[in-house]
C-alpha atoms as a PDB file:
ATOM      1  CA  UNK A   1       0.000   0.000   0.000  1.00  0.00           C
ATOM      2  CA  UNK A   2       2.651   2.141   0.665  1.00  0.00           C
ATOM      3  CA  UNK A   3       4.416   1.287  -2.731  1.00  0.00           C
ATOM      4  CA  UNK A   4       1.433   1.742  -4.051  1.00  0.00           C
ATOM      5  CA  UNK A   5       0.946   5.710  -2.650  1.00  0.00           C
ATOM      6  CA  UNK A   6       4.206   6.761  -3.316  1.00  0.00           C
ATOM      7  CA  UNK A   7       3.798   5.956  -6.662  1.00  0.00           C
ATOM      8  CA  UNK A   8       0.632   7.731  -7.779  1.00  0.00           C
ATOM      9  CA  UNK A   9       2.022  10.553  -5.934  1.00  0.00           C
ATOM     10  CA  UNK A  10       5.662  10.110  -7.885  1.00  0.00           C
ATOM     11  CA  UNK A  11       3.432   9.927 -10.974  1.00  0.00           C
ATOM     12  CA  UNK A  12       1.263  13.046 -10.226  1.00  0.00           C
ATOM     13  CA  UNK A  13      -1.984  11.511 -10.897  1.00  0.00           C
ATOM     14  CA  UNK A  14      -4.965  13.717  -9.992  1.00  0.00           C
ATOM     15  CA  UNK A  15      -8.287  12.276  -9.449  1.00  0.00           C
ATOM     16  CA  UNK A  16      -7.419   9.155  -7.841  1.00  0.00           C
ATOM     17  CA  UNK A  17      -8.912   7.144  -4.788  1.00  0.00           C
ATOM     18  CA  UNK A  18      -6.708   4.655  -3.330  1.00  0.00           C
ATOM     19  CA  UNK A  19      -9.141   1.865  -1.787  1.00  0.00           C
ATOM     20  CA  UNK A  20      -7.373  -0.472   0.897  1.00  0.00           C
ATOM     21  CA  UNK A  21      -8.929  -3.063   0.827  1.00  0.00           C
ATOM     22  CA  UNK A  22     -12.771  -3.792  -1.195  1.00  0.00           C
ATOM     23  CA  UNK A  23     -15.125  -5.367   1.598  1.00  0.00           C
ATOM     24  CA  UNK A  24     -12.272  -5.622   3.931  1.00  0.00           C
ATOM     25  CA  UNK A  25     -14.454  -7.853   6.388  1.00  0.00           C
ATOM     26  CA  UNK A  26     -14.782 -10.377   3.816  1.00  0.00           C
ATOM     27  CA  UNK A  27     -13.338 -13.743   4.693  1.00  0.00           C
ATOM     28  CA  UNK A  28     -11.842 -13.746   1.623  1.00  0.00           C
ATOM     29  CA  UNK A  29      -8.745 -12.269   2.836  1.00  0.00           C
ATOM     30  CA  UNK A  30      -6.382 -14.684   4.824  1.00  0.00           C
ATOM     31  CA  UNK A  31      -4.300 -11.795   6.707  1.00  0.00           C
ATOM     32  CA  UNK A  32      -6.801 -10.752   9.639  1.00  0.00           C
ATOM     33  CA  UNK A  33      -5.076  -6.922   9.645  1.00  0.00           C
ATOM     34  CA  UNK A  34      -6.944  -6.771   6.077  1.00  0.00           C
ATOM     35  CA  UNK A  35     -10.348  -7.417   8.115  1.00  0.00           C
ATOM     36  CA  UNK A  36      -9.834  -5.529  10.943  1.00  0.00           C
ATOM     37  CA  UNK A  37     -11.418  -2.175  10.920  1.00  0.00           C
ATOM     38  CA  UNK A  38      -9.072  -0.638  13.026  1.00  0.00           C
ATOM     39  CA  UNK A  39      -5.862  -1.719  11.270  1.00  0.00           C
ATOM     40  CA  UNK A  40      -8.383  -0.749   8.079  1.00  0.00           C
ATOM     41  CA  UNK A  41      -7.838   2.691   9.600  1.00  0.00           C
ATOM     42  CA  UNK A  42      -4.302   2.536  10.565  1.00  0.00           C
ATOM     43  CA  UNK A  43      -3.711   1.762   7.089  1.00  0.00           C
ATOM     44  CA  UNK A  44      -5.961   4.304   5.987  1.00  0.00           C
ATOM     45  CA  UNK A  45      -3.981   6.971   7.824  1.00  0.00           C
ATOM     46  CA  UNK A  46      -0.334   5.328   6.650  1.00  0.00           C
ATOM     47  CA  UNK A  47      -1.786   6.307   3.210  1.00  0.00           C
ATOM     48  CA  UNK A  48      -2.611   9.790   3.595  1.00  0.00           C
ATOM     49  CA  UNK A  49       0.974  10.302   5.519  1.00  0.00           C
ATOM     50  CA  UNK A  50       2.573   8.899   2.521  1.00  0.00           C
ATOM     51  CA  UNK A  51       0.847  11.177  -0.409  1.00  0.00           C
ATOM     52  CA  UNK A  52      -0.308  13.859   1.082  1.00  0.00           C
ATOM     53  CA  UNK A  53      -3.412  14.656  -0.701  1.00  0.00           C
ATOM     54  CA  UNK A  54      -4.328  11.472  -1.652  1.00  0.00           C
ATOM     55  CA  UNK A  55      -8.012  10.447  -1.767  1.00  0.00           C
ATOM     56  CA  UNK A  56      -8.112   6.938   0.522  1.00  0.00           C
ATOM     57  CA  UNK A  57     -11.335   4.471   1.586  1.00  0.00           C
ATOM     58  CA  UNK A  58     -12.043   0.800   2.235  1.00  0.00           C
ATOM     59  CA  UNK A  59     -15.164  -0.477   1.708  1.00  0.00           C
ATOM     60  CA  UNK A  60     -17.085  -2.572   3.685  1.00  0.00           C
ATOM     61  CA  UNK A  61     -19.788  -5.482   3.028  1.00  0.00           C
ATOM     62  CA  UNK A  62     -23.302  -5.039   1.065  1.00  0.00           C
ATOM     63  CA  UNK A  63     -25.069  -4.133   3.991  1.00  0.00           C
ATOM     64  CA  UNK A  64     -24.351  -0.562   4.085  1.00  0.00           C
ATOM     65  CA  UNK A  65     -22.977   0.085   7.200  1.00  0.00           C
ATOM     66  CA  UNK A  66     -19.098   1.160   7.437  1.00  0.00           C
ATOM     67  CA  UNK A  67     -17.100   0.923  10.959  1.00  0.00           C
ATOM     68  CA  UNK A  68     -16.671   4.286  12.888  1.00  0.00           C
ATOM     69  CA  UNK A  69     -12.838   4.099  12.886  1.00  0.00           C
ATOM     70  CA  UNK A  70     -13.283   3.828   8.809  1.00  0.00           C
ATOM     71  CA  UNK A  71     -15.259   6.310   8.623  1.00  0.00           C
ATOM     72  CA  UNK A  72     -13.372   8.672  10.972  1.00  0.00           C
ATOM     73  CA  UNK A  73     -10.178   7.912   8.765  1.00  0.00           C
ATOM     74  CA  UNK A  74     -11.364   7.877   5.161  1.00  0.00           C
ATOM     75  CA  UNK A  75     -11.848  10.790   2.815  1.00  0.00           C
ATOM     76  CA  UNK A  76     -14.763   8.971   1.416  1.00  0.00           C
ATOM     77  CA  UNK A  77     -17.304   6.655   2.565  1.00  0.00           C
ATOM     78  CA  UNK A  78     -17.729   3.687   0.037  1.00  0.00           C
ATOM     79  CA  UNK A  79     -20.963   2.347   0.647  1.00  0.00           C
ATOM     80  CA  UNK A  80     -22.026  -1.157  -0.927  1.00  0.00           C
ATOM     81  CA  UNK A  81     -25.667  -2.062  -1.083  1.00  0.00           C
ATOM     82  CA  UNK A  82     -25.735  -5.318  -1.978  1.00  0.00           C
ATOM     83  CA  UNK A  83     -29.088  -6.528  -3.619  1.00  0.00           C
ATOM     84  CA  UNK A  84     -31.887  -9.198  -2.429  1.00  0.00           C
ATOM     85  CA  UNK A  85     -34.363 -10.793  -4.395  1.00  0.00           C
ATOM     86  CA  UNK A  86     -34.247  -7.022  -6.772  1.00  0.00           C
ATOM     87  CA  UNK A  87     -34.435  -4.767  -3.768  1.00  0.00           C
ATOM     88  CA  UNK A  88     -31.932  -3.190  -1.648  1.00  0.00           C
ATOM     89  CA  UNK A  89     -31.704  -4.017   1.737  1.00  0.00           C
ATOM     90  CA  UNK A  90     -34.200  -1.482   3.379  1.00  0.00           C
ATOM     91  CA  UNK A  91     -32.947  -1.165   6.518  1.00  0.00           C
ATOM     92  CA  UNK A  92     -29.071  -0.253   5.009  1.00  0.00           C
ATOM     93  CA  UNK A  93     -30.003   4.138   4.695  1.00  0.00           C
ATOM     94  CA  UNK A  94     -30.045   3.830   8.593  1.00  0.00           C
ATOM     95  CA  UNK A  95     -26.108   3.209   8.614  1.00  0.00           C
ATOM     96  CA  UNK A  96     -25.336   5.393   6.182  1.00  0.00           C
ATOM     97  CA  UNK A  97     -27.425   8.513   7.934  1.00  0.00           C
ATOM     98  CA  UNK A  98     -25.762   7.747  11.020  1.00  0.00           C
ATOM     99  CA  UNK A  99     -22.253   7.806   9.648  1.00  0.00           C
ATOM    100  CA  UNK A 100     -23.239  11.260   7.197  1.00  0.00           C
ATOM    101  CA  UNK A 101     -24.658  12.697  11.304  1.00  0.00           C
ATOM    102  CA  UNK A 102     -21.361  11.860  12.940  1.00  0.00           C
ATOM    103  CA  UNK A 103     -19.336  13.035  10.640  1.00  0.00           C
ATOM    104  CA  UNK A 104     -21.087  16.309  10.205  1.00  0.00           C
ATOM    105  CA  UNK A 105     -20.422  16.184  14.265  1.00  0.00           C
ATOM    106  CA  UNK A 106     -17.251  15.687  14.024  1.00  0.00           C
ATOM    107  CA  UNK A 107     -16.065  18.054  11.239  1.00  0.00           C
ATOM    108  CA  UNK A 108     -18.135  20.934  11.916  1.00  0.00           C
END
């Protein structure tokens, strides 16, 4: 990831949003700092320090909800809305309020 930073920065692409990790709680991912949302967040942060500028997210499962340490750390909130028998999960616009209130708490 770091490798990874440096270089778009190096490269002086614009426009860019480095994502961690894509549904980093999936068990699809054998390291468990991948699916951790804290070390999501550590990472998160390692990212920013190391291009400056940088747009960085990780993305969490379809059900719409993102950790609060993820969303504290990321400059965007990737939101996945997975879908059921043709509708979207009805209850998953709950999570995603709460996260848009706390960060309009936090920021100011």
């Amino acid at each position: 990831m770091v490798n990874a930073a440096r270089w778009v920065r190096e490269c002086g692409f614009q426009n860019v949003l480095l994502e961690i990790a894509n549904e980093y709680p999936h068990n699809g991912f054998a390291h468990p700092l991948i699916r951790n949302p804290k070390s999501q967040a550590n990472l998160i942060r390692l990212a920013k320090e190391t291009a400056p500028g940088l747009l960085v997210s990780a993305s969490g499962y379809g059900d719409g909800l993102v950790h609060k340490e993820i969303a504290e750390a990321a400059d965007l909130l990737l939101l996945h809305w997975k879908q059921h028998a043709g509708r979207a999960n009805p209850g998953a616009h709950r999570g995603a309020e709460a996260v848009r209130q706390a960060h309009r708490v936090q920021r100011g």
